[in-house]
C-alpha atoms as a PDB file:
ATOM      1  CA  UNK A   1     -18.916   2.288  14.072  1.00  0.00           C
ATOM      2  CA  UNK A   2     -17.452   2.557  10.632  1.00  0.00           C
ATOM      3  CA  UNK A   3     -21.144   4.035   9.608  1.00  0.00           C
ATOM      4  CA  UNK A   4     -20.436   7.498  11.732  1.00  0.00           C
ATOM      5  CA  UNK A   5     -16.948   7.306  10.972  1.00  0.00           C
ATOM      6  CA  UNK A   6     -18.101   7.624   6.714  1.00  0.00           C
ATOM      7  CA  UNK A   7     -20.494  10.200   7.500  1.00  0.00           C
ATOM      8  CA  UNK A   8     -17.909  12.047   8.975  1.00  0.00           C
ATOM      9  CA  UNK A   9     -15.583  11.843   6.134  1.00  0.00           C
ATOM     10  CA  UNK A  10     -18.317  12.191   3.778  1.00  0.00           C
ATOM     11  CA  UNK A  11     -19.251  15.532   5.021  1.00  0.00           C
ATOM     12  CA  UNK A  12     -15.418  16.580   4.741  1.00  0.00           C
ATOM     13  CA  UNK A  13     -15.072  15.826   1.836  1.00  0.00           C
ATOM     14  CA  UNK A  14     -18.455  17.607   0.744  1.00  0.00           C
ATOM     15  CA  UNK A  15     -16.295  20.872   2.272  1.00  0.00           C
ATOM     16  CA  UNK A  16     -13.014  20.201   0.688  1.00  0.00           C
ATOM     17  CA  UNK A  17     -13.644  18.395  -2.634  1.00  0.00           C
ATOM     18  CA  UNK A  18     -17.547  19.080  -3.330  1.00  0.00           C
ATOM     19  CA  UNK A  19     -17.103  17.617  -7.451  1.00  0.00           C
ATOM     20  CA  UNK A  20     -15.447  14.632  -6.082  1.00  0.00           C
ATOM     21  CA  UNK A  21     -18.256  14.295  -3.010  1.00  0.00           C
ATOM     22  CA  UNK A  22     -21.060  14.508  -5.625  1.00  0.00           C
ATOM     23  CA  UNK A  23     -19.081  11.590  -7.855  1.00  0.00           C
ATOM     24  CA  UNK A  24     -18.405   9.486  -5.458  1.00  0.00           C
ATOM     25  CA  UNK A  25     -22.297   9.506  -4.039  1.00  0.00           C
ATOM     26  CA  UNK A  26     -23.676   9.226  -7.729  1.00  0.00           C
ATOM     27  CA  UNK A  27     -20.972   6.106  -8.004  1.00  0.00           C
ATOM     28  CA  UNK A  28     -22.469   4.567  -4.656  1.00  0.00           C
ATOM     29  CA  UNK A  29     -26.260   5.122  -5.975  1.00  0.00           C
ATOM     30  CA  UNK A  30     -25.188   3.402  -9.645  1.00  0.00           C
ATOM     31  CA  UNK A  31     -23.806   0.547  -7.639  1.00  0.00           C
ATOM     32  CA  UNK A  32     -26.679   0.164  -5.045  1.00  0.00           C
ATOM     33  CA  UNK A  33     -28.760   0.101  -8.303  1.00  0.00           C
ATOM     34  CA  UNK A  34     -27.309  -2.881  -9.417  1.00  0.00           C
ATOM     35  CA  UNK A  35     -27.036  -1.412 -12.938  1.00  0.00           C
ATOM     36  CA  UNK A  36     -23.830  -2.209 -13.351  1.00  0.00           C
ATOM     37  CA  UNK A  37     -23.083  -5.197 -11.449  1.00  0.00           C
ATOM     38  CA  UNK A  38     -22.906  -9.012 -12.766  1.00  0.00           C
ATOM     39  CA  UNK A  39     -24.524 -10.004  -9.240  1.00  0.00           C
ATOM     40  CA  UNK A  40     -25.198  -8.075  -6.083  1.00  0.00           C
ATOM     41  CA  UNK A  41     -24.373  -8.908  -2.576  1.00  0.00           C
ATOM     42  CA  UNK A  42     -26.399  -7.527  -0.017  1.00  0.00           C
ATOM     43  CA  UNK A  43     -23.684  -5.539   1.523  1.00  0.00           C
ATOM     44  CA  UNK A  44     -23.545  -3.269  -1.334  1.00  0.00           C
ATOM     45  CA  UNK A  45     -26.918  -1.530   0.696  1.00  0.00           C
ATOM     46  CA  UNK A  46     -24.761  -0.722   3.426  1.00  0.00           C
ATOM     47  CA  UNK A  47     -21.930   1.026   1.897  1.00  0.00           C
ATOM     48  CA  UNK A  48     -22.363   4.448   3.265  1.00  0.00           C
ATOM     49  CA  UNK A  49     -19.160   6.105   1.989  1.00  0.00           C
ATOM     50  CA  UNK A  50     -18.559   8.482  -1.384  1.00  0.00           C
ATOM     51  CA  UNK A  51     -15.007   6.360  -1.182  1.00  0.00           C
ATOM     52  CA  UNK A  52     -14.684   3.532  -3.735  1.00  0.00           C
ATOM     53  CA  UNK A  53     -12.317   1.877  -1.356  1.00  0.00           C
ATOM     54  CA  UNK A  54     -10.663   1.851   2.359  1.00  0.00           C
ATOM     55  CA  UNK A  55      -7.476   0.234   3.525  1.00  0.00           C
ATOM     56  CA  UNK A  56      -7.029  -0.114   7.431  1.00  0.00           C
ATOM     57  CA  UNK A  57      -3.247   0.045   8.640  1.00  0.00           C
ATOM     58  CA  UNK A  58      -2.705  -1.082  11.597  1.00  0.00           C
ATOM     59  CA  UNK A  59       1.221  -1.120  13.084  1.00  0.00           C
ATOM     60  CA  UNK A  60       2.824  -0.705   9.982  1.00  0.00           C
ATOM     61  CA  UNK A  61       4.733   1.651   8.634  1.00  0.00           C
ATOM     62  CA  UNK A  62       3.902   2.955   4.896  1.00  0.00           C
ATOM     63  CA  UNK A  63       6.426   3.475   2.518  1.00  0.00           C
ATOM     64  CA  UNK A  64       6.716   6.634   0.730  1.00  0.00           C
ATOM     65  CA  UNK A  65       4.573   6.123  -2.375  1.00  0.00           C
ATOM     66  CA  UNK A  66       1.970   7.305  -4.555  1.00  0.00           C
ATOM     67  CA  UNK A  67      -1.722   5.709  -5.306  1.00  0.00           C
ATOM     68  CA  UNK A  68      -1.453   5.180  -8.640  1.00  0.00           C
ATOM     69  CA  UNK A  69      -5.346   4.082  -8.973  1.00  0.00           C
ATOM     70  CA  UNK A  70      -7.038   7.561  -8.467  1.00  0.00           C
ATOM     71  CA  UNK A  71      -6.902  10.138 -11.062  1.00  0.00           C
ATOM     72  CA  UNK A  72      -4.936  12.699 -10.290  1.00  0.00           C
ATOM     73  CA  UNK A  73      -7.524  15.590  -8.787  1.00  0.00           C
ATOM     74  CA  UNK A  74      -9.076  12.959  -6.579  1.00  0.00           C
ATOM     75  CA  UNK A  75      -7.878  13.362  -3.112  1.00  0.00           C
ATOM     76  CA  UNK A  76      -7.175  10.211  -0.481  1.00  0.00           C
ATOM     77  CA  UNK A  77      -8.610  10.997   3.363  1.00  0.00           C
ATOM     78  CA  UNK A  78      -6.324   9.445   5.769  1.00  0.00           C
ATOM     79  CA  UNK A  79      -7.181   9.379   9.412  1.00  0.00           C
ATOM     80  CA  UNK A  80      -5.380   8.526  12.185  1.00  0.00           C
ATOM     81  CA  UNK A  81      -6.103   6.303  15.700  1.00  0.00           C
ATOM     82  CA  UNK A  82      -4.602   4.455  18.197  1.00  0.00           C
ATOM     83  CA  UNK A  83      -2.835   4.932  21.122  1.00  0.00           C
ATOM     84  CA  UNK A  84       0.452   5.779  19.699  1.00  0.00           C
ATOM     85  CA  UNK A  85       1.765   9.448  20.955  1.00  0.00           C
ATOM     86  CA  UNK A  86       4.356  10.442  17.867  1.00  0.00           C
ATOM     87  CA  UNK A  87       3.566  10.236  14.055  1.00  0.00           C
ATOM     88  CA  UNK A  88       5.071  11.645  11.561  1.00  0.00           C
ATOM     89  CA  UNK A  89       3.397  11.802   7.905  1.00  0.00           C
ATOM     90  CA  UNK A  90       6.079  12.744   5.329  1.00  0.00           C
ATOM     91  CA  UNK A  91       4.571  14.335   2.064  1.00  0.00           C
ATOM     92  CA  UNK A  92       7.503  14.183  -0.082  1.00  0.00           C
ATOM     93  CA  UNK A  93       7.085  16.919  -3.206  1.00  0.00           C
ATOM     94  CA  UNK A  94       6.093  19.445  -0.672  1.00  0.00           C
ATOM     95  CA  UNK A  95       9.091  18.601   1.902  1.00  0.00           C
ATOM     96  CA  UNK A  96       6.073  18.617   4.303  1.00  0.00           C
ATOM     97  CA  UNK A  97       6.511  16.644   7.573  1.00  0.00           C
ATOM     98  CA  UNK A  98       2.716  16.573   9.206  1.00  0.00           C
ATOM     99  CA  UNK A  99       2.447  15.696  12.829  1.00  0.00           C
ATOM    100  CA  UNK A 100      -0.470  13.188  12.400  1.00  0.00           C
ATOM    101  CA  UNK A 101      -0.896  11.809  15.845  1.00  0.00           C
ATOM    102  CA  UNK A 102      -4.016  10.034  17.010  1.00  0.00           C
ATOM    103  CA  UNK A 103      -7.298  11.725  16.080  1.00  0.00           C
ATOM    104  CA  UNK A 104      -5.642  13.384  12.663  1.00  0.00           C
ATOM    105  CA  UNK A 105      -7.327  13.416   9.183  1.00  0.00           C
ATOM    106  CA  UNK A 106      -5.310  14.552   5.783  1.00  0.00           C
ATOM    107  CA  UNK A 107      -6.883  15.279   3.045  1.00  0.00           C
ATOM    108  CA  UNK A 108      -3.995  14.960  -0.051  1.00  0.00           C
ATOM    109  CA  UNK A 109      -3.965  14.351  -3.474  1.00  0.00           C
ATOM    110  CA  UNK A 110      -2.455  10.401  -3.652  1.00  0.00           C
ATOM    111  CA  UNK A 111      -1.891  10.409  -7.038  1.00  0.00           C
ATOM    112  CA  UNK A 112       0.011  13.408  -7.003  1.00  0.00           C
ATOM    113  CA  UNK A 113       2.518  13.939  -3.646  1.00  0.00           C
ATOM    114  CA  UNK A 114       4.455  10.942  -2.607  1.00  0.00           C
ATOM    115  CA  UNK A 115       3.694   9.936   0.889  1.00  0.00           C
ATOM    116  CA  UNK A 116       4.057   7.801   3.911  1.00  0.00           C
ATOM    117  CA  UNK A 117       4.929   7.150   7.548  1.00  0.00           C
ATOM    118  CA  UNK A 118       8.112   5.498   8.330  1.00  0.00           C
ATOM    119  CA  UNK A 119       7.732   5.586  11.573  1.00  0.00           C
ATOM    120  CA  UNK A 120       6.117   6.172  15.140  1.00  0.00           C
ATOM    121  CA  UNK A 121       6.258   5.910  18.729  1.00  0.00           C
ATOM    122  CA  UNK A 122       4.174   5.341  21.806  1.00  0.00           C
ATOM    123  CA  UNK A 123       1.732   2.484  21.049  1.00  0.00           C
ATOM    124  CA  UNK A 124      -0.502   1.094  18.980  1.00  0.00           C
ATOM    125  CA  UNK A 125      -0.879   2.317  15.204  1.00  0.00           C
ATOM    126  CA  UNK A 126      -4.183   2.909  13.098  1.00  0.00           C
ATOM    127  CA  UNK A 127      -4.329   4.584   9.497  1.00  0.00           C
ATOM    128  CA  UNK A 128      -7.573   4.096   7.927  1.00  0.00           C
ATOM    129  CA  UNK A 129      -6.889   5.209   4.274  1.00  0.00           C
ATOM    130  CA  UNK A 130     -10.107   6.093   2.083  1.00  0.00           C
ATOM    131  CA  UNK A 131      -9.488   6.389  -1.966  1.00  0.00           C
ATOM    132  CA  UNK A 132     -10.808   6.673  -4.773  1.00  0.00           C
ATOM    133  CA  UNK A 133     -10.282   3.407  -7.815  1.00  0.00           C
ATOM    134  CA  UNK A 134     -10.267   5.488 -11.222  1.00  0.00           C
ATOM    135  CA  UNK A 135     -11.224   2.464 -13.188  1.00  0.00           C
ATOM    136  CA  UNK A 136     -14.451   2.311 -10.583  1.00  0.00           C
ATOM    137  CA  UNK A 137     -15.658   5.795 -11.956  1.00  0.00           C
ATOM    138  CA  UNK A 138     -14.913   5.074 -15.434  1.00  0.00           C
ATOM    139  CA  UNK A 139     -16.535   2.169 -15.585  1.00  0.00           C
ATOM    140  CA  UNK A 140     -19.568   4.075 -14.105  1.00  0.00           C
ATOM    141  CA  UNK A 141     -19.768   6.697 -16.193  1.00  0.00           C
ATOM    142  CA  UNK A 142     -18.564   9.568 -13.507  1.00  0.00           C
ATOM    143  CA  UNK A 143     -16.416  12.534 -14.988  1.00  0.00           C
ATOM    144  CA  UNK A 144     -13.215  13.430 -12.994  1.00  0.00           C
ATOM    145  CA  UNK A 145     -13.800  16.060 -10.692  1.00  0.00           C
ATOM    146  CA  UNK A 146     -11.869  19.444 -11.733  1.00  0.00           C
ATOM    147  CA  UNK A 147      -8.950  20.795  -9.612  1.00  0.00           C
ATOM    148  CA  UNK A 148      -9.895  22.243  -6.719  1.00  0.00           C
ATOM    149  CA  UNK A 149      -9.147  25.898  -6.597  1.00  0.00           C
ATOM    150  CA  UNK A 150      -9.565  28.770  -4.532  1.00  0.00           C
ATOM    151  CA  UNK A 151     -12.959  30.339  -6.089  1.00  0.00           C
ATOM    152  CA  UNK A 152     -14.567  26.859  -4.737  1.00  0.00           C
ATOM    153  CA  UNK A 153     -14.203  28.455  -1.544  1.00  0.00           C
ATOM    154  CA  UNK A 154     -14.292  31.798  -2.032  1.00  0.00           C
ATOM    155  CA  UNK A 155     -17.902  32.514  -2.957  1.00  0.00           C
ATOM    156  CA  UNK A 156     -19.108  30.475   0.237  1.00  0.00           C
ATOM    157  CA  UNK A 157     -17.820  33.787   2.412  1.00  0.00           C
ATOM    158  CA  UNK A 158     -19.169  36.549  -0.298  1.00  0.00           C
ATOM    159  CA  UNK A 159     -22.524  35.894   1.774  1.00  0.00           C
END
């Protein structure tokens, strides 16, 4: 289940962040490598994911924060299930209320825009969060990806 759900965010983040896609896949291949590792475990094969980590949320409401691990052009993906039928997602610099109801991903940049959900209403609550640990790159050698800017996109409709 969570293998389809990665590939998923994996290939929206490919769209939306391609630098940080291809440093988050050369991370996973240095780990699978073992490289870099004291020991292995043999779950390490089956990470599938260009995300260094993933927190599940389930029924509780997030503060408005920032993630202070990820540098500061690496985005977070948070995606949202359950069977509750209001959600609000407040991203604070912006003054951005997002209806994130079941069935929602944002892309944002963590680091940057404080953010959180403070509450909801209807049922039952998921928020899987994928980010990216800074000290995780570093220590593998990746660069930080650049900002993401408009001429990313731009040249993909010039064909």
């Amino acid at each position: 289940m969570t293998a389809n759900f990665n590939i998923i965010c994996n290939a929206i983040t490919a769209l939306v962040a391609p630098e940080q896609y291809d440093a988050g896949m050369a991370a996973t291949q240095l780990i699978k490598s073992g490289q870099h590792l004291y020991e292995t475990h043999q779950s390490i094969y089956h990470w599938n994911s260009v995300w260094s980590g993933c927190s599940v949320i389930v029924n509780r409401s997030t503060p408005i924060h920032r993630d202070a691990g990820a540098a500061p052009t690496d985005y977070d993906f948070l995606s949202s299930s359950g069977t509750h039928k209001r959600c609000v997602l407040d991203v604070y610099e912006l003054g951005a209320r997002l209806w994130y109801p079941p069935g929602t991903g944002v892309v944002q940049l963590g680091r940057i825009f404080r953010h959180g959900v403070r509450k909801w209403d209807g049922g039952e609550r998921i928020c899987c969060a994928l980010f990216v640990k800074d000290a995780v790159h570093d220590r593998l050698e990746q660069r930080r990806p650049n900002w993401v800017s408009y001429n990313d996109y731009i040249c993909l409709t010039l064909k």
